[in-house]
Protein backbone atom coordinates (compact mmCIF):
# COMPACT_ATOMS: atom_id res chain seq x y z
CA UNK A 1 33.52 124.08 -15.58
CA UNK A 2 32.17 120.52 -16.10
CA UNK A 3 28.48 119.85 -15.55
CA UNK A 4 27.85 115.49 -15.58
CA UNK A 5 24.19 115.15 -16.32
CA UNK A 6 23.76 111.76 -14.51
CA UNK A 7 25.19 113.99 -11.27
CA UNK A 8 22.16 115.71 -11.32
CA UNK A 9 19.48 113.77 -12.85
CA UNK A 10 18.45 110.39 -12.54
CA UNK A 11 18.50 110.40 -15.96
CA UNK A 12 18.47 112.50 -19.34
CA UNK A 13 14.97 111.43 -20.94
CA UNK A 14 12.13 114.03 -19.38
CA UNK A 15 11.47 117.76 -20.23
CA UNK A 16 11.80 117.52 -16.53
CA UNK A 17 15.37 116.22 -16.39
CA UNK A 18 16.30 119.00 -19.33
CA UNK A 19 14.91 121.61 -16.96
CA UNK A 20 17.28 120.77 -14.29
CA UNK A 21 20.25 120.49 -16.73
CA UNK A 22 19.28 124.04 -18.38
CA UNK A 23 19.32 125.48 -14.76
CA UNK A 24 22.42 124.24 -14.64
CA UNK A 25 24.08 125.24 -17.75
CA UNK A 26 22.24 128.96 -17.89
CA UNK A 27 23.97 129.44 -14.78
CA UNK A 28 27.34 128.36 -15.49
CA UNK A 29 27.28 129.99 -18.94
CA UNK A 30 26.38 133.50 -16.88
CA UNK A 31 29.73 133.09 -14.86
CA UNK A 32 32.15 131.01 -16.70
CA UNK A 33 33.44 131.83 -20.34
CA UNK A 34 32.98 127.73 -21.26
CA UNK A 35 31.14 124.72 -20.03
CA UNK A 36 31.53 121.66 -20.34
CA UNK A 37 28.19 119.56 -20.36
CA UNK A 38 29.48 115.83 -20.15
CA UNK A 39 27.21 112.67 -21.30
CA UNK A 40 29.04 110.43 -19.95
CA UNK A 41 26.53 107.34 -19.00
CA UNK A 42 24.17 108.32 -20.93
CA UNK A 43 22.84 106.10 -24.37
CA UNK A 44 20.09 108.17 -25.90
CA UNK A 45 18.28 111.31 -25.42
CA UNK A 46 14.78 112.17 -26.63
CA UNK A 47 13.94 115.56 -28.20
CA UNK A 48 11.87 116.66 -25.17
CA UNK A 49 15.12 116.33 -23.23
CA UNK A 50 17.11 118.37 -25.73
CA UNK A 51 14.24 120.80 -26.00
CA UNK A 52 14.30 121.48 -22.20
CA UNK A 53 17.79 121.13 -21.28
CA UNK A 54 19.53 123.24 -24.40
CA UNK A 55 17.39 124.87 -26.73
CA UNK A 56 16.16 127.53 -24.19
CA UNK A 57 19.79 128.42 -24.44
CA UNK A 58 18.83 130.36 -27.73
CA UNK A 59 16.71 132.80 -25.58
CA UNK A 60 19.91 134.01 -23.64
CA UNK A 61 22.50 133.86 -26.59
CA UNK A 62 22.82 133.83 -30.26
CA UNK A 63 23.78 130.00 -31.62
CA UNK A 64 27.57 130.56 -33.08
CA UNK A 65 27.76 132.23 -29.50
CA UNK A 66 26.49 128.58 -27.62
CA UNK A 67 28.95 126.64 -30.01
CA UNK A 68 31.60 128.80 -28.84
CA UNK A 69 30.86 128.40 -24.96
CA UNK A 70 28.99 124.66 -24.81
CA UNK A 71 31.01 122.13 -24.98
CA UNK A 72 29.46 118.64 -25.05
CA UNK A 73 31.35 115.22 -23.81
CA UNK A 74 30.63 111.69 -23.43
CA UNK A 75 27.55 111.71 -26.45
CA UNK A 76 26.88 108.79 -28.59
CA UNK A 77 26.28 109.86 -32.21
CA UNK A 78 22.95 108.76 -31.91
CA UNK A 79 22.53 112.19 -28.87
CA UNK A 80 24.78 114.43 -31.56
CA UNK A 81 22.07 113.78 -34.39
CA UNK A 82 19.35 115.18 -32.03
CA UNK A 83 20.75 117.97 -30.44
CA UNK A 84 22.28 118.77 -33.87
CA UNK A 85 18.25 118.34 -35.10
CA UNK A 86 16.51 119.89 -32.11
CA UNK A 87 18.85 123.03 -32.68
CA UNK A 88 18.12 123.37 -36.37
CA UNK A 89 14.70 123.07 -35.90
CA UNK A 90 15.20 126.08 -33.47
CA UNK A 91 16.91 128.80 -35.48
CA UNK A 92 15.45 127.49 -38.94
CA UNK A 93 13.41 130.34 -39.89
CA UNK A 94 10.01 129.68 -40.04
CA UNK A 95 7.99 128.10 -43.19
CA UNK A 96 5.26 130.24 -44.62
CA UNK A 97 2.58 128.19 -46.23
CA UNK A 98 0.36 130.47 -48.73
């Protein structure tokens, strides 16, 4: 299955927008064994976007498990470096500070 952001959203830049493409994706992910989430259109992509739209993901399914079923199209390298970011932050463990 194939999800194309800009189908759905006016654009990728709000928590808002990432809300509507989680809904999406969570869904898909529940009945198909891979999705497809294509870019295509789309520049640049703020962490609040990513935040909304992917990293809730982590909630449903363990990461290696999302690699293996989320495929992403269509993203400019600058988009890879912050889902790649927004992820890590997510399932870094956390930093005690004594």
């Amino acid at each position: 299955m194939v999800i194309v952001a800009l189908d759905h959203v006016p654009h990728c830049y709000t928590h808002e927008d990432g809300a509507v493409i989680y809904g999406l994706v969570a869904s898909a992910l529940t009945r198909e064994p891979r999705v497809t989430l294509s870019l295509a259109g789309v520049t640049d992509v703020p962490s609040s976007f990513v935040n909304a739209a992917l990293v809730p993901l982590l909630d449903r399914y363990e990461f290696d498990e999302i690699k293996q079923r989320l495929v992403i199209t269509d993203a400019t390298r600058i988009i890879a470096d912050v889902v790649r970011r927004c992820f890590g932050a997510a399932t870094r463990p956390p930093r005690v500070v004594a």
